[in-house]
PDB file of N, CA and C in Angstrom:
ATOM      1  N   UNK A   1       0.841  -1.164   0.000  1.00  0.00           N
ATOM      2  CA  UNK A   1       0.000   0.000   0.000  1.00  0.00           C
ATOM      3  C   UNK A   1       0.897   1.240   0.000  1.00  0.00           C
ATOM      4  N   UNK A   2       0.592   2.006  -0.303  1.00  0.00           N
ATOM      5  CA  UNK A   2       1.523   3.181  -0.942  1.00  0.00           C
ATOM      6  C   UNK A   2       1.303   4.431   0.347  1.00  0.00           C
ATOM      7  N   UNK A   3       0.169   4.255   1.256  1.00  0.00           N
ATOM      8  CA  UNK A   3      -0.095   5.343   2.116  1.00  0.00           C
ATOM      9  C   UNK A   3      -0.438   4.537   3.554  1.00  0.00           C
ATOM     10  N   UNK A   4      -0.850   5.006   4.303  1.00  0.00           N
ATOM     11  CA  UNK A   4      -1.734   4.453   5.690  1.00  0.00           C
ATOM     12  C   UNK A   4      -2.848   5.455   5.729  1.00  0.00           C
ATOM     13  N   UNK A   5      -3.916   5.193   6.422  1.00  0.00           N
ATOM     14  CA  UNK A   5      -5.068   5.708   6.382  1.00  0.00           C
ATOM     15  C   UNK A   5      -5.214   5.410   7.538  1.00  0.00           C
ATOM     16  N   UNK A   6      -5.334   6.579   8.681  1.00  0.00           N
ATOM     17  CA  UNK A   6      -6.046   6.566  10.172  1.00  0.00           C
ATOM     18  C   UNK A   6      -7.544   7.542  10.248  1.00  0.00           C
ATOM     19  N   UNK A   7      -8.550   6.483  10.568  1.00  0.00           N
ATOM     20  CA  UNK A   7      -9.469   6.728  10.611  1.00  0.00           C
ATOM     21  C   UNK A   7     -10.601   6.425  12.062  1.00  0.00           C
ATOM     22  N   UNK A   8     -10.695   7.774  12.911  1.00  0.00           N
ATOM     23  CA  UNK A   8     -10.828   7.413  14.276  1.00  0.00           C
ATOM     24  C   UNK A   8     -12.606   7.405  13.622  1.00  0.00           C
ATOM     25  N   UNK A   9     -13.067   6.250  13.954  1.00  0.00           N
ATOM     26  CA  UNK A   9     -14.850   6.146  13.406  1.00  0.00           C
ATOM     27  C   UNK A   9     -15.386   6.134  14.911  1.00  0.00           C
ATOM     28  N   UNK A  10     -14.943   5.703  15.764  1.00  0.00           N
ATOM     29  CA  UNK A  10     -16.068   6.344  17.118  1.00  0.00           C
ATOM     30  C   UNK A  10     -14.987   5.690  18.547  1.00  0.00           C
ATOM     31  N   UNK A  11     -15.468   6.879  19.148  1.00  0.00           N
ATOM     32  CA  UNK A  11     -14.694   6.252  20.364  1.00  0.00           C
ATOM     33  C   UNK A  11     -14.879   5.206  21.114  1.00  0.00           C
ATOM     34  N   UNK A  12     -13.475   4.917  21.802  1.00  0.00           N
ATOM     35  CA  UNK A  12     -13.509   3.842  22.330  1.00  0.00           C
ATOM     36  C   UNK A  12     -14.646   3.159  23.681  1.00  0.00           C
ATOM     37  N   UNK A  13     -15.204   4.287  23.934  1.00  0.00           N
ATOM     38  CA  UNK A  13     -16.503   3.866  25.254  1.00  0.00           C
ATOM     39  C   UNK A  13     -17.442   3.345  24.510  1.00  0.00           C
ATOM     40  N   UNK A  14     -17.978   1.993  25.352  1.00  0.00           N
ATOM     41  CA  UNK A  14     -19.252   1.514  24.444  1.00  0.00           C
ATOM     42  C   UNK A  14     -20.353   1.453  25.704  1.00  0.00           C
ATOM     43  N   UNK A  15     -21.643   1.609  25.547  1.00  0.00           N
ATOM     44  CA  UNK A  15     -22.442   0.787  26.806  1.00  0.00           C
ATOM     45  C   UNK A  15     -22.615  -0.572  26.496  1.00  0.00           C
ATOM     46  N   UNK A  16     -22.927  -1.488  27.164  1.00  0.00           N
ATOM     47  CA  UNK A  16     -23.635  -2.750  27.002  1.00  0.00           C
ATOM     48  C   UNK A  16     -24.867  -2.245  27.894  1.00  0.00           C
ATOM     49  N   UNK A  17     -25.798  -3.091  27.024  1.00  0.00           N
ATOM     50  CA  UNK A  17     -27.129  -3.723  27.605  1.00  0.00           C
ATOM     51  C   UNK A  17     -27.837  -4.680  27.073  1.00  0.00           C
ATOM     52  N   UNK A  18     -28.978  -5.431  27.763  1.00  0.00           N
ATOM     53  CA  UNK A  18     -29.103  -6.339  26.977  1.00  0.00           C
ATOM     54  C   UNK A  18     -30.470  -6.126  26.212  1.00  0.00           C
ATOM     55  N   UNK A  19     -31.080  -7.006  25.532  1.00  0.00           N
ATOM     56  CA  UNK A  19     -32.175  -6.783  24.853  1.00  0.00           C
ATOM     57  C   UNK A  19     -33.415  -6.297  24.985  1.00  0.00           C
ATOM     58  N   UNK A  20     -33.275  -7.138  26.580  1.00  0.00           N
ATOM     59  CA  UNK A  20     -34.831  -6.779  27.287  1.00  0.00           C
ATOM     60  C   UNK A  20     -34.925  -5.392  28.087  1.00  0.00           C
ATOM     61  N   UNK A  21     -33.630  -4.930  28.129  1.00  0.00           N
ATOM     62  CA  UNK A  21     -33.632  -3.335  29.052  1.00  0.00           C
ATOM     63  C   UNK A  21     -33.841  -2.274  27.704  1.00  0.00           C
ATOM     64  N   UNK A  22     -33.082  -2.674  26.607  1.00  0.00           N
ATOM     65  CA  UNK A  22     -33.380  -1.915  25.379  1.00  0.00           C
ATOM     66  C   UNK A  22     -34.435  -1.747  25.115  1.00  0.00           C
ATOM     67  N   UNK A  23     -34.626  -3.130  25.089  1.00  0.00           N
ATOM     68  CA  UNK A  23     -36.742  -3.138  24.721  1.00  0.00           C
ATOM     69  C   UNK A  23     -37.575  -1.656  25.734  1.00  0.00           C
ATOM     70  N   UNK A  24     -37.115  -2.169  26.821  1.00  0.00           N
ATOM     71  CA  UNK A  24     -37.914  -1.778  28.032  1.00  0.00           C
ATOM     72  C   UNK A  24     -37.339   0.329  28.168  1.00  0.00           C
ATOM     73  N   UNK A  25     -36.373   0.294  27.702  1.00  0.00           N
ATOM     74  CA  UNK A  25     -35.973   2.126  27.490  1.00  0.00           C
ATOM     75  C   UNK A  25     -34.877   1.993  26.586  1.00  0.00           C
ATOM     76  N   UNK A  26     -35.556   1.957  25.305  1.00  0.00           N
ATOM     77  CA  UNK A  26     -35.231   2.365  23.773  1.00  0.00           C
ATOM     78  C   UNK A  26     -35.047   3.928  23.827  1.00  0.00           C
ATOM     79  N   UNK A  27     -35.705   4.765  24.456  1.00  0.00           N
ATOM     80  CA  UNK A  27     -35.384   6.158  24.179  1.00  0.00           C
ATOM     81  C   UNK A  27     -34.350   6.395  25.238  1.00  0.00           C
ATOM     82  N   UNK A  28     -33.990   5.517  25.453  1.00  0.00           N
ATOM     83  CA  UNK A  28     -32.726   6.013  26.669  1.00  0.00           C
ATOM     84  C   UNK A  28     -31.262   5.183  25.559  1.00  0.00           C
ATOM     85  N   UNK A  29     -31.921   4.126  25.184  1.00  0.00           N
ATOM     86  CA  UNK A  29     -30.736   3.932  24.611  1.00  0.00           C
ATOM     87  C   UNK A  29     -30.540   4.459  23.549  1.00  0.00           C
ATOM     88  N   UNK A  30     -31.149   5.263  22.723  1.00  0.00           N
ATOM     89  CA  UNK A  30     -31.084   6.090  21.345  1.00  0.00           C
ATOM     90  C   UNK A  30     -30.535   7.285  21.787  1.00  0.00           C
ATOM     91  N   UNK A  31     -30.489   8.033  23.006  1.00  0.00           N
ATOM     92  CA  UNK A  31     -30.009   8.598  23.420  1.00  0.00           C
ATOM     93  C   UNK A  31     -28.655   8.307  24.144  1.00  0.00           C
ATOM     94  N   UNK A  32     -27.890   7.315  24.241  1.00  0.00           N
ATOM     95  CA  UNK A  32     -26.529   6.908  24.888  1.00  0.00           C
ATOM     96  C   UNK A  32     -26.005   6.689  23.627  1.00  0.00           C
ATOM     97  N   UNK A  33     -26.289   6.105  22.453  1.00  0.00           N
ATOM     98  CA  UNK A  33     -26.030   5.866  20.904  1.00  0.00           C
ATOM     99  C   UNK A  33     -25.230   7.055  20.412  1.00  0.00           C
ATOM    100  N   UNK A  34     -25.866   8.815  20.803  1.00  0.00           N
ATOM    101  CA  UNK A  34     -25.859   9.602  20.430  1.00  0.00           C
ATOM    102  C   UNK A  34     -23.905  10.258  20.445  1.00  0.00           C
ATOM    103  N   UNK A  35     -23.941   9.396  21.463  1.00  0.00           N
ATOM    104  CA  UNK A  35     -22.317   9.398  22.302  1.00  0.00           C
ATOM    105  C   UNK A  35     -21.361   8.386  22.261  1.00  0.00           C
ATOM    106  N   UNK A  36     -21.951   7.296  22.325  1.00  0.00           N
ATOM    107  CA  UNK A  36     -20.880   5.836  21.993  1.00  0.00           C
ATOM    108  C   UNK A  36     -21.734   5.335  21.610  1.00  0.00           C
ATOM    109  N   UNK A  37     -20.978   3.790  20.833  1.00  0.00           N
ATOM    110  CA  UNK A  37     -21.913   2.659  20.680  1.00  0.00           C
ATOM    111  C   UNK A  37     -22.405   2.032  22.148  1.00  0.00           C
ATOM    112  N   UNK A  38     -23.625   1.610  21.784  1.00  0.00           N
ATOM    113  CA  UNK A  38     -24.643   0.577  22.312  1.00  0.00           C
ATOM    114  C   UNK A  38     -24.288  -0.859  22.289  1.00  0.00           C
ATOM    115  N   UNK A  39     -23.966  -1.562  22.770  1.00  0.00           N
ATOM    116  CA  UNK A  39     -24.023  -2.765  22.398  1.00  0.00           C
ATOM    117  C   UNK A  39     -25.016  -3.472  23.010  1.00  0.00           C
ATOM    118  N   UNK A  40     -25.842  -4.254  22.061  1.00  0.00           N
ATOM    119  CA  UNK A  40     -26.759  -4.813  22.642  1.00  0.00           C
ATOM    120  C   UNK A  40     -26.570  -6.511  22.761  1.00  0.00           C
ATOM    121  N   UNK A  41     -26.931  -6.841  23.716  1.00  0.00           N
ATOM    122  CA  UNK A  41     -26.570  -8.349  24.055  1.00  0.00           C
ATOM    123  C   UNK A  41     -28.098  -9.304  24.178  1.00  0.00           C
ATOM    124  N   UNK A  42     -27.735 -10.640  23.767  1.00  0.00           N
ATOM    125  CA  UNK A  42     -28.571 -11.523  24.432  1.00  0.00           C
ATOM    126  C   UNK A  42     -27.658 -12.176  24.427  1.00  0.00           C
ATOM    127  N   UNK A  43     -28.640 -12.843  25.481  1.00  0.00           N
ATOM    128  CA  UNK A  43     -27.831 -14.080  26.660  1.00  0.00           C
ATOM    129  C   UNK A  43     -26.050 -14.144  26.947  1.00  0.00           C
ATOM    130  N   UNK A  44     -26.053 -12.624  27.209  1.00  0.00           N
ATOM    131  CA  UNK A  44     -24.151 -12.558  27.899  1.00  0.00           C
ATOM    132  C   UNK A  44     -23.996 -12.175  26.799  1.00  0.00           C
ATOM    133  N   UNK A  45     -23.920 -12.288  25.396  1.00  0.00           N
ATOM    134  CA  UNK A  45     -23.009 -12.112  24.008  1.00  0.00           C
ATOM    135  C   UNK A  45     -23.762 -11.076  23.069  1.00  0.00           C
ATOM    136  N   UNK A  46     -22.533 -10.276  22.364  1.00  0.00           N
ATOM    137  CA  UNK A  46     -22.875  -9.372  21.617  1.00  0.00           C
ATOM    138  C   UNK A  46     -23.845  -9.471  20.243  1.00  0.00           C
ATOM    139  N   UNK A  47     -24.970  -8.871  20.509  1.00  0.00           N
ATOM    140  CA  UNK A  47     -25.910  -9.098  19.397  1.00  0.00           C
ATOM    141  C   UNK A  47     -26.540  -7.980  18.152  1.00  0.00           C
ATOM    142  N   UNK A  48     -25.653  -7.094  18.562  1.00  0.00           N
ATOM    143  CA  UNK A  48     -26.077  -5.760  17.779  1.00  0.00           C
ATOM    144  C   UNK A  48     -25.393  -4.752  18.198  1.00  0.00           C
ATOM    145  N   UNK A  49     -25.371  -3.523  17.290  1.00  0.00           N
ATOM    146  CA  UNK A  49     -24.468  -2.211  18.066  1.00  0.00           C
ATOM    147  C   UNK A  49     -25.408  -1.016  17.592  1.00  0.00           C
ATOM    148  N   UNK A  50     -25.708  -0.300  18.190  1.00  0.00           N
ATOM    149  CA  UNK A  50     -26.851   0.630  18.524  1.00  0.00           C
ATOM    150  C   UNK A  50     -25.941   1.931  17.940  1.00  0.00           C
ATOM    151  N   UNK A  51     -25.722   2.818  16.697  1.00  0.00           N
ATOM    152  CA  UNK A  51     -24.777   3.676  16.991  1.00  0.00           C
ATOM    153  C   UNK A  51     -26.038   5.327  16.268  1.00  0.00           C
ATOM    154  N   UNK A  52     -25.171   6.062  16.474  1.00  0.00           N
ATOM    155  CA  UNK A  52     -25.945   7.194  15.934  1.00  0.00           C
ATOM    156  C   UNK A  52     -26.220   7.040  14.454  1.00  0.00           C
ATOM    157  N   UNK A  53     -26.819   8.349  13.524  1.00  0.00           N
ATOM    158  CA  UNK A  53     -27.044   8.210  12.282  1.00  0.00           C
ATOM    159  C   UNK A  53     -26.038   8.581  11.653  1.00  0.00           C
ATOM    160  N   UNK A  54     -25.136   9.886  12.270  1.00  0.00           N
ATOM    161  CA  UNK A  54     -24.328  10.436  12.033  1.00  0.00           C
ATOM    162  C   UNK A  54     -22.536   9.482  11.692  1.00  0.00           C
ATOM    163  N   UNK A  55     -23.047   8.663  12.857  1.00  0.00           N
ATOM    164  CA  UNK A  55     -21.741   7.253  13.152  1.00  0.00           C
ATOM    165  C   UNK A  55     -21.749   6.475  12.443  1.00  0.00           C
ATOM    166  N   UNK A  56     -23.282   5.847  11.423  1.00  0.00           N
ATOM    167  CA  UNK A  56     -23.089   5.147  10.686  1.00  0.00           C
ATOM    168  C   UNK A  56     -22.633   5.379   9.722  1.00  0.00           C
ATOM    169  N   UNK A  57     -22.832   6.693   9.100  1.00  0.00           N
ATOM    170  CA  UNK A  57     -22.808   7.508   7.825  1.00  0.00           C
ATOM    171  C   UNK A  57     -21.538   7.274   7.746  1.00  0.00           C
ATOM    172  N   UNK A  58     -20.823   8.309   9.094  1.00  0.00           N
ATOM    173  CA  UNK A  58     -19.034   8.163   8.788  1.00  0.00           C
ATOM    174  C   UNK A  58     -18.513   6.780   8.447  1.00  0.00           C
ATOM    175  N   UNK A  59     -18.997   5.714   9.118  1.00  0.00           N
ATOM    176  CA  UNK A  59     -18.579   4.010   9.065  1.00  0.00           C
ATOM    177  C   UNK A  59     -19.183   3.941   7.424  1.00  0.00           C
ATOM    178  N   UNK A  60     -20.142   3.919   6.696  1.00  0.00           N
ATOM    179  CA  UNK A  60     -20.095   3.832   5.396  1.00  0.00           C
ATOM    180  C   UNK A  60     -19.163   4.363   4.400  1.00  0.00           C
ATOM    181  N   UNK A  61     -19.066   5.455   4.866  1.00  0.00           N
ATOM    182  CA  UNK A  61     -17.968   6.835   4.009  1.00  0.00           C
ATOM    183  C   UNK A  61     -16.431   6.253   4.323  1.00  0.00           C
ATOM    184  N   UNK A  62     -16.431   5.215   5.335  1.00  0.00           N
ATOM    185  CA  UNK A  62     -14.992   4.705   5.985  1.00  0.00           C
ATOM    186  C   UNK A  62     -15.054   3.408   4.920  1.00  0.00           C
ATOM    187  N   UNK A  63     -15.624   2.705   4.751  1.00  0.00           N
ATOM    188  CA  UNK A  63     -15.820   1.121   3.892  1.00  0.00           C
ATOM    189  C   UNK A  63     -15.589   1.626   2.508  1.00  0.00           C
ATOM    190  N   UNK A  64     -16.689   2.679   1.996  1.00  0.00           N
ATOM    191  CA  UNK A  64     -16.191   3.216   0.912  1.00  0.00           C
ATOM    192  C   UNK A  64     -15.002   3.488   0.337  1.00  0.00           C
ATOM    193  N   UNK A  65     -14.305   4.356   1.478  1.00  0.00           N
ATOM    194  CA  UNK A  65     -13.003   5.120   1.192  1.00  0.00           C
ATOM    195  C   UNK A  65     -11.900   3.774   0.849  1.00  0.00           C
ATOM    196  N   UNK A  66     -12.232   2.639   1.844  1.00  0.00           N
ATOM    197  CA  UNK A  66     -11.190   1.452   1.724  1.00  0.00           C
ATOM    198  C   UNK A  66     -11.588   0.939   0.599  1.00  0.00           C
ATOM    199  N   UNK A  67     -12.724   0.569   0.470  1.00  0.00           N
ATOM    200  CA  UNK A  67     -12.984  -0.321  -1.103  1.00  0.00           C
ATOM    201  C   UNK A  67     -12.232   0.271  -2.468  1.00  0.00           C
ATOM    202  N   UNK A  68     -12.515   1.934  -2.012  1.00  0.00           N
ATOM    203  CA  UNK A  68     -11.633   2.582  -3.422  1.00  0.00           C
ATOM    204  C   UNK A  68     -10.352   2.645  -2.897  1.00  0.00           C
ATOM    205  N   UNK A  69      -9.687   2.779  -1.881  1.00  0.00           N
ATOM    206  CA  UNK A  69      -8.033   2.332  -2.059  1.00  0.00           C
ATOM    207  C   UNK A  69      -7.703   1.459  -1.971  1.00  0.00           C
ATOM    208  N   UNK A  70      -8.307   0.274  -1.887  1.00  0.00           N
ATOM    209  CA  UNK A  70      -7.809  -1.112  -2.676  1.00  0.00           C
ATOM    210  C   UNK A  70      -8.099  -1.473  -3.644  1.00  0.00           C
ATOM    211  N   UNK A  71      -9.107  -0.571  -4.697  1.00  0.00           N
ATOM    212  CA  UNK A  71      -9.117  -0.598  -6.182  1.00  0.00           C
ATOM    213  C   UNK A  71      -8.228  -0.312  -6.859  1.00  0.00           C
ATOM    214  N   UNK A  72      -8.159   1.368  -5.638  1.00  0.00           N
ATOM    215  CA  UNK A  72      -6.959   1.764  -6.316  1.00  0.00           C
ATOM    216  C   UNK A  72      -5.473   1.302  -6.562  1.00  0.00           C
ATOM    217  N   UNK A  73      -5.326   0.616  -5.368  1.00  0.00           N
ATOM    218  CA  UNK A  73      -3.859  -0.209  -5.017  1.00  0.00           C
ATOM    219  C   UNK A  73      -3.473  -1.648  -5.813  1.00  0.00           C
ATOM    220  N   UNK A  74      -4.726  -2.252  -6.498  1.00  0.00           N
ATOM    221  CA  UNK A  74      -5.057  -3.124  -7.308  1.00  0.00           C
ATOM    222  C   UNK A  74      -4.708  -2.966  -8.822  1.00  0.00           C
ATOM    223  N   UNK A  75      -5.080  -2.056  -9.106  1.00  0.00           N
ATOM    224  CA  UNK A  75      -4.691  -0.721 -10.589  1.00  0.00           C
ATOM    225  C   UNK A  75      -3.299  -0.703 -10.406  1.00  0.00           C
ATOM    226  N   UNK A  76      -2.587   0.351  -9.666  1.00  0.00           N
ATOM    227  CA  UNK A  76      -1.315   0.396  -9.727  1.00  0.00           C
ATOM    228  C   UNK A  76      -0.344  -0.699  -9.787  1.00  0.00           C
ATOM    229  N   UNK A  77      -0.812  -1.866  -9.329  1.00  0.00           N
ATOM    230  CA  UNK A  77      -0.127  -3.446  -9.127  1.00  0.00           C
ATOM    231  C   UNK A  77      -0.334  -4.002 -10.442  1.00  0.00           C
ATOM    232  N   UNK A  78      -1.326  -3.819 -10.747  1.00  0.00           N
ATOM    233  CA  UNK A  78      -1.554  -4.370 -12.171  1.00  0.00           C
ATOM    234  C   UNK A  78      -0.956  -3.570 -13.481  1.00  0.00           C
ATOM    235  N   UNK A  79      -0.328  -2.393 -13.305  1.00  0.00           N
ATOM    236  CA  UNK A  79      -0.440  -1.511 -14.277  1.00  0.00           C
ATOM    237  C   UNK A  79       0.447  -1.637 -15.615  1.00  0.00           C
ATOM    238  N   UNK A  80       1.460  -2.330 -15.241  1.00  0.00           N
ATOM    239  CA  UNK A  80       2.503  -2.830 -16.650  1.00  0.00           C
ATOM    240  C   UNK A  80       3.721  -2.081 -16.357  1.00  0.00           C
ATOM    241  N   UNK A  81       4.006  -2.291 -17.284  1.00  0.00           N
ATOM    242  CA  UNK A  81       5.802  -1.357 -17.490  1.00  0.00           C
ATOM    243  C   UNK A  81       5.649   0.581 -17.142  1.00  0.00           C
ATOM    244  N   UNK A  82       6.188   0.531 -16.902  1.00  0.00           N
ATOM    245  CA  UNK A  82       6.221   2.325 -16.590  1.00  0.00           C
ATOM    246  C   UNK A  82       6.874   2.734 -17.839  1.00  0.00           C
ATOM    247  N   UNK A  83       6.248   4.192 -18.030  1.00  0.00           N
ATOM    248  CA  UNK A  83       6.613   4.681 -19.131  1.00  0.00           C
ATOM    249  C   UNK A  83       7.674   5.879 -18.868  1.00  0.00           C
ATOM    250  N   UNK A  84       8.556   5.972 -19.399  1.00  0.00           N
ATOM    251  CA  UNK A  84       9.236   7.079 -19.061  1.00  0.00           C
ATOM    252  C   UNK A  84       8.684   9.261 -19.218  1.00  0.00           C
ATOM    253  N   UNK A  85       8.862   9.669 -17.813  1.00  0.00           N
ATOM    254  CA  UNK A  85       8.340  10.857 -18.435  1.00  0.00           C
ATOM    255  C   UNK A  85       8.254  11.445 -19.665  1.00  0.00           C
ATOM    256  N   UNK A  86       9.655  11.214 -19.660  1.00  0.00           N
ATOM    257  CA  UNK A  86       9.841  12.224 -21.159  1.00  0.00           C
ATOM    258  C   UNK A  86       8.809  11.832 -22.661  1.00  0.00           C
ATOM    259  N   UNK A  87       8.428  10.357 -22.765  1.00  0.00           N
ATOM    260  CA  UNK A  87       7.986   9.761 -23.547  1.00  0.00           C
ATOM    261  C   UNK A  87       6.313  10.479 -23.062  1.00  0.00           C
ATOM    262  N   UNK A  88       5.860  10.648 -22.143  1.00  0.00           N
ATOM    263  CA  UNK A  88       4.688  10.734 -21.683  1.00  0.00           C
ATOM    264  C   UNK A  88       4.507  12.413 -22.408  1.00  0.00           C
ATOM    265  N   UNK A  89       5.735  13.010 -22.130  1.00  0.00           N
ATOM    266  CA  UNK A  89       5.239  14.512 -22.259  1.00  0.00           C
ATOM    267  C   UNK A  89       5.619  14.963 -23.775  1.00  0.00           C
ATOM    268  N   UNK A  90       6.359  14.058 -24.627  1.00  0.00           N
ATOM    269  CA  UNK A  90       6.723  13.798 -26.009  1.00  0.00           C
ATOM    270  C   UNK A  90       5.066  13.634 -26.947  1.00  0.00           C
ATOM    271  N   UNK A  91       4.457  12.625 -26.180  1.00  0.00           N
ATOM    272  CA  UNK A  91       3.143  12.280 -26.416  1.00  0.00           C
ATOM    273  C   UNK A  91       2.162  12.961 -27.025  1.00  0.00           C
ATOM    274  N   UNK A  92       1.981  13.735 -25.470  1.00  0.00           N
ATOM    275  CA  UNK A  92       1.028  14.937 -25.403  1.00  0.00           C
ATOM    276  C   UNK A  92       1.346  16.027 -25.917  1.00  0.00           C
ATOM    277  N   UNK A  93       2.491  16.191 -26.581  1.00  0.00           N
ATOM    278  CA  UNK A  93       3.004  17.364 -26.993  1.00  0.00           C
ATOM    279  C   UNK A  93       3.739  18.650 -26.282  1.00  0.00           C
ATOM    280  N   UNK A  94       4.063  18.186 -25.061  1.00  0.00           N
ATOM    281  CA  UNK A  94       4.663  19.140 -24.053  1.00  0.00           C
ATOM    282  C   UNK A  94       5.797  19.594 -24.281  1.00  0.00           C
ATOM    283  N   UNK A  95       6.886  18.716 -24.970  1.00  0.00           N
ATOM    284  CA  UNK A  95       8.073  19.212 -25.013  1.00  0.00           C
ATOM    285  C   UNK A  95       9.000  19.406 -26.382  1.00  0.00           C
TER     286      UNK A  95
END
């Protein structure tokens, strides 16, 4: 890969709760969402993550961004022989 990409998508505090307290104050947990993830559990184990709208958006725009720099990094690997500048700007008529 030709770069690194640091991408802080949500902080590290999460709540847990479990299904039946979610059930039971959903507007409390849509409101803790607003700030960290939610994690929602049944039976002891992680079953969902509760995050804002705003958090998901960035996490899509984050998958995106990777899918196109490993297209992109895919392209350049594949690309063939390199051409020499001068030949490039000979081409186009630059020089």
């Amino acid at each position: 890969m030709l770069y690194n990409t640091v991408c802080v998508l949500y902080n590290t505090v999460m709540s847990r709760m479990n299904v039946s307290e979610a059930r039971e104050k959903l507007a409390e947990a849509i409101d803790a969402a607003q700030s960290e993830a939610v994690v929602l559990e049944r039976y002891g184990r992680p079953a969902a993550v509760l995050v804002s709208v705003e958090r998901y958006e960035q996490l899509l725009d984050a998958v995106e961004e990777a899918e196109d720099i490993t297209a992109f990094d895919a392209a350049m690997a594949d690309a063939g022989d390199n051409i020499p500048w001068e030949k490039v700007k000979a081409d186009l008529g630059w020089s």
